[in-house]
N, C-alpha and C. Protein backbone atom coordinates (compact mmCIF):
# COMPACT_ATOMS: atom_id res chain seq x y z
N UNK A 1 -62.03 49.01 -127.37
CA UNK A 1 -62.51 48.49 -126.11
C UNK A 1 -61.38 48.48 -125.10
N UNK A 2 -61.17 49.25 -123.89
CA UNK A 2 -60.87 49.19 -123.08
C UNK A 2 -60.33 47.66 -122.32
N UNK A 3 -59.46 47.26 -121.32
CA UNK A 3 -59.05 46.20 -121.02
C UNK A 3 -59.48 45.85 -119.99
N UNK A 4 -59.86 45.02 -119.60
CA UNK A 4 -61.05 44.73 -118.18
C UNK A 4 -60.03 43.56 -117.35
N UNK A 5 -59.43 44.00 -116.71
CA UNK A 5 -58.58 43.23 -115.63
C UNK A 5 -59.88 41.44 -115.36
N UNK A 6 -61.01 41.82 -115.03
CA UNK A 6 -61.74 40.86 -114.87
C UNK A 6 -61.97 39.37 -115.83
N UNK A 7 -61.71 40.00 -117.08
CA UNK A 7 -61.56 39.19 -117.98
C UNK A 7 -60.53 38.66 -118.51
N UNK A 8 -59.71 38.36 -117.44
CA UNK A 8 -58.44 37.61 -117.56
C UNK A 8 -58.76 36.41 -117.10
N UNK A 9 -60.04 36.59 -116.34
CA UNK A 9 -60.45 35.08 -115.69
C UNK A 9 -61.48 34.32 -115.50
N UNK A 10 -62.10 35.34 -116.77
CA UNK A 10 -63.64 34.79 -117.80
C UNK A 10 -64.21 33.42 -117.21
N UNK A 11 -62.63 32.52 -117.83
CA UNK A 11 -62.88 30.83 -118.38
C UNK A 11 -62.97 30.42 -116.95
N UNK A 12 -62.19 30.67 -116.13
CA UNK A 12 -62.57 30.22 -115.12
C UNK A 12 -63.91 29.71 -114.03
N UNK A 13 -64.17 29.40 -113.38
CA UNK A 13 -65.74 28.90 -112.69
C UNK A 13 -65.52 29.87 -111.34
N UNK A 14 -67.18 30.49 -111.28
CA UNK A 14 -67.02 31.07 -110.28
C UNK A 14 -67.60 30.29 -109.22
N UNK A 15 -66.57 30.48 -108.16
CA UNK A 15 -66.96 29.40 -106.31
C UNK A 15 -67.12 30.36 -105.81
N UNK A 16 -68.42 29.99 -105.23
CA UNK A 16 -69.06 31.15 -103.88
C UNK A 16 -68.11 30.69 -102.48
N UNK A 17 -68.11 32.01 -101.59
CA UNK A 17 -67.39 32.06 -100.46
C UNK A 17 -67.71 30.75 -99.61
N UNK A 18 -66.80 30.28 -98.58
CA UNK A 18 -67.49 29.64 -97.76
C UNK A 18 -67.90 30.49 -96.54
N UNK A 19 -69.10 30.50 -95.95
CA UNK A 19 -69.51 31.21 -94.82
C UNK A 19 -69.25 30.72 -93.85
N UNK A 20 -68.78 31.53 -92.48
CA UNK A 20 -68.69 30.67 -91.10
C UNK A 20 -69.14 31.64 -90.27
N UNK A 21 -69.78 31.32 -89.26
CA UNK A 21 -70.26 31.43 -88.27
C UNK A 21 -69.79 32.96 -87.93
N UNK A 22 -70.42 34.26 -87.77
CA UNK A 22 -69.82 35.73 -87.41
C UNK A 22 -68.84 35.15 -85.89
N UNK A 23 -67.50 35.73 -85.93
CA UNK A 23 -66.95 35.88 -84.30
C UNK A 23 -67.80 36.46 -83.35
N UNK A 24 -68.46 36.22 -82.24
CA UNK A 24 -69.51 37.10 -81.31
C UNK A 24 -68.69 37.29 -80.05
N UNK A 25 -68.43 38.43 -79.61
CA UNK A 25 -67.51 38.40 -78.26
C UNK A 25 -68.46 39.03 -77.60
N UNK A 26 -68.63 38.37 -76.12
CA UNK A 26 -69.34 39.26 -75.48
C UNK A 26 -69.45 40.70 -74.96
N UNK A 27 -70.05 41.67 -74.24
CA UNK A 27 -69.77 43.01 -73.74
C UNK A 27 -68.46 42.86 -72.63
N UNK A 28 -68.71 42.11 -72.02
CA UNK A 28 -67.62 42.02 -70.98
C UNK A 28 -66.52 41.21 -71.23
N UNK A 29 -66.21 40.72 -72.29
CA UNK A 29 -65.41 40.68 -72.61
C UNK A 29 -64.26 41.29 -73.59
N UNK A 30 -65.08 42.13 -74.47
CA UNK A 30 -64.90 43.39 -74.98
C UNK A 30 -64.32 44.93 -74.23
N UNK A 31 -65.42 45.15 -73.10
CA UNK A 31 -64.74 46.01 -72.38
C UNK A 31 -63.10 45.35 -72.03
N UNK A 32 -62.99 44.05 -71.69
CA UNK A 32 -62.38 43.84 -70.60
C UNK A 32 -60.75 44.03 -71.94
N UNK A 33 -60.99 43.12 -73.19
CA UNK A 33 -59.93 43.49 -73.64
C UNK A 33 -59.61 44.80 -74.19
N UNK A 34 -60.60 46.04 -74.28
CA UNK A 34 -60.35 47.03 -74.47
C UNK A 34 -59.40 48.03 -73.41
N UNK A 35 -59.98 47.73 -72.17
CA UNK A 35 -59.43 48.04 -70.92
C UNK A 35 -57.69 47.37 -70.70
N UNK A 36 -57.67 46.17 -70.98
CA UNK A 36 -56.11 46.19 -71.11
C UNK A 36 -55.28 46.38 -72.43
N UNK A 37 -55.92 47.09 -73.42
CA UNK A 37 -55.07 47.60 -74.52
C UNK A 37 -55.15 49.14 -73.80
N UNK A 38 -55.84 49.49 -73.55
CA UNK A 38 -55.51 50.88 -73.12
C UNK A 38 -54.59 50.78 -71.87
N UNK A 39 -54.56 50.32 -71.42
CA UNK A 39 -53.35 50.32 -69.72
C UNK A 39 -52.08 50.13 -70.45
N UNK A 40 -52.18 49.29 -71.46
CA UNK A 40 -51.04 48.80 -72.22
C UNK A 40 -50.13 49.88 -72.62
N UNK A 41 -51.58 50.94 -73.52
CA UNK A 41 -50.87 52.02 -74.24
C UNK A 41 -50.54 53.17 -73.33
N UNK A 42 -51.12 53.09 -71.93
CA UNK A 42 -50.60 54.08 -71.19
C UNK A 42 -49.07 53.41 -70.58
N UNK A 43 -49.18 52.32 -70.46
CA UNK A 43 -48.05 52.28 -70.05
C UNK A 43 -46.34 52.40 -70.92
N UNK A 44 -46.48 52.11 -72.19
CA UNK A 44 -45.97 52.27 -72.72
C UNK A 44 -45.69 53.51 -73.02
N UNK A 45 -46.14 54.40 -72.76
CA UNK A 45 -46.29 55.71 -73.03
C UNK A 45 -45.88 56.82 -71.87
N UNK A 46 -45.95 55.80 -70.85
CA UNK A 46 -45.13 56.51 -69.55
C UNK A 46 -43.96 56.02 -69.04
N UNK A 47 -43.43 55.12 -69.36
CA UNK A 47 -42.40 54.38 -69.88
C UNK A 47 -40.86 55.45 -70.17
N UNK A 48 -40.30 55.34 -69.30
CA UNK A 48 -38.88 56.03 -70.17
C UNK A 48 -38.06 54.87 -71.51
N UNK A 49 -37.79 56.05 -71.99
CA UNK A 49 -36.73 54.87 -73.30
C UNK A 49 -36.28 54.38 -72.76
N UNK A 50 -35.24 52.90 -73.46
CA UNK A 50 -33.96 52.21 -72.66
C UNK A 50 -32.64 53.72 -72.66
N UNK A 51 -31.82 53.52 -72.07
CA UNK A 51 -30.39 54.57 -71.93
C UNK A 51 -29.83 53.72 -73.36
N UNK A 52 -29.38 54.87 -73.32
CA UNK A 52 -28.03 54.15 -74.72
C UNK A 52 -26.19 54.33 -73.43
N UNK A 53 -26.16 52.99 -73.66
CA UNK A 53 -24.62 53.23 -73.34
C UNK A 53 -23.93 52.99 -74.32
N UNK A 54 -22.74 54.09 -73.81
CA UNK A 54 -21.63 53.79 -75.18
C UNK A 54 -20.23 53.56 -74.43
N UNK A 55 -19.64 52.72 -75.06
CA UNK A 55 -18.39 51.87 -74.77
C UNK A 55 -16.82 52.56 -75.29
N UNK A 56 -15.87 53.42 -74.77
CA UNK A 56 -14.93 53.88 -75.50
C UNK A 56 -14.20 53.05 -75.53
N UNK A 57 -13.20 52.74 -76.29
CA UNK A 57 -12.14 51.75 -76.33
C UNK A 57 -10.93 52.45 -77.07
N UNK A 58 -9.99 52.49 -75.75
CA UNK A 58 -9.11 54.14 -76.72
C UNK A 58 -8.76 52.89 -77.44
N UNK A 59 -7.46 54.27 -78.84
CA UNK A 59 -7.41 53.83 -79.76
C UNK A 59 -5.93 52.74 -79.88
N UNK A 60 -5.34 52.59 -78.95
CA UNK A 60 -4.08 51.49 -78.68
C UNK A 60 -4.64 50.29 -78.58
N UNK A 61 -5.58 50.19 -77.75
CA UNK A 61 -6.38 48.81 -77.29
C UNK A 61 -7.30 47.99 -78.55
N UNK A 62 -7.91 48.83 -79.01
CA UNK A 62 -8.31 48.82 -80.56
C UNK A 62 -7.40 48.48 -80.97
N UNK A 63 -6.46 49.05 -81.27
CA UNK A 63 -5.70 48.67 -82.44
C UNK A 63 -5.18 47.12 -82.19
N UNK A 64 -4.47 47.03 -80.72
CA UNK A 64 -4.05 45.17 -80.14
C UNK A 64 -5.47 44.35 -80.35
N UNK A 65 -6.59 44.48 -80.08
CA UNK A 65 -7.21 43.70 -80.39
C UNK A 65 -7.49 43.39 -81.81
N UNK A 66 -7.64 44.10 -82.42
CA UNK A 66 -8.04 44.00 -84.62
C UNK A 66 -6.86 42.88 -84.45
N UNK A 67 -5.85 43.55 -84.22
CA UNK A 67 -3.81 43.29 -84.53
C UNK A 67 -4.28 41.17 -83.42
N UNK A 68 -5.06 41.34 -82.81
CA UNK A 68 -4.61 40.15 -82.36
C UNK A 68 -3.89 39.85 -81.02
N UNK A 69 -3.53 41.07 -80.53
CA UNK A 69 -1.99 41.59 -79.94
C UNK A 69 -2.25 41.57 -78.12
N UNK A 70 -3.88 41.72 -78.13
CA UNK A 70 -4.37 41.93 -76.79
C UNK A 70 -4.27 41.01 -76.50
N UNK A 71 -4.20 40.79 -74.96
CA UNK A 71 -3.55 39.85 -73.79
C UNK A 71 -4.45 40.00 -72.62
């Protein structure tokens, strides 16, 4: 006989779900949040990336600061 995952929890009592009330959203309110997920995704989407800046720090100045040394 095969092993039945289900019957690991035989002994146990089975409790029916509790039911609540379906969520009902209206049409217009539906359009309306559909309409700003889509503006959302256009905007995001026309959107340039952030820039990447990058910071040089020649390698003397580096070194006084690790060292402690900068002033």
């Amino acid at each position: 006989m095969e092993p039945n995952q289900l019957d690991l929890f035989s002994d146990l009592p089975l409790t029916p779900a509790l039911l609540t009330e379906g969520l009902v959203m209206s049409q217009e309110a539906l359009l309306k949040w559909k309409a700003q997920i889509f503006d959302y995704q256009q905007k995001v989407r026309e959107s340039k990336p952030p820039q990447q800046t990058t910071y040089i720090i020649p390698a003397r100045t580096l070194y006084l600061l690790i060292r402690g040394l900068w002033v």
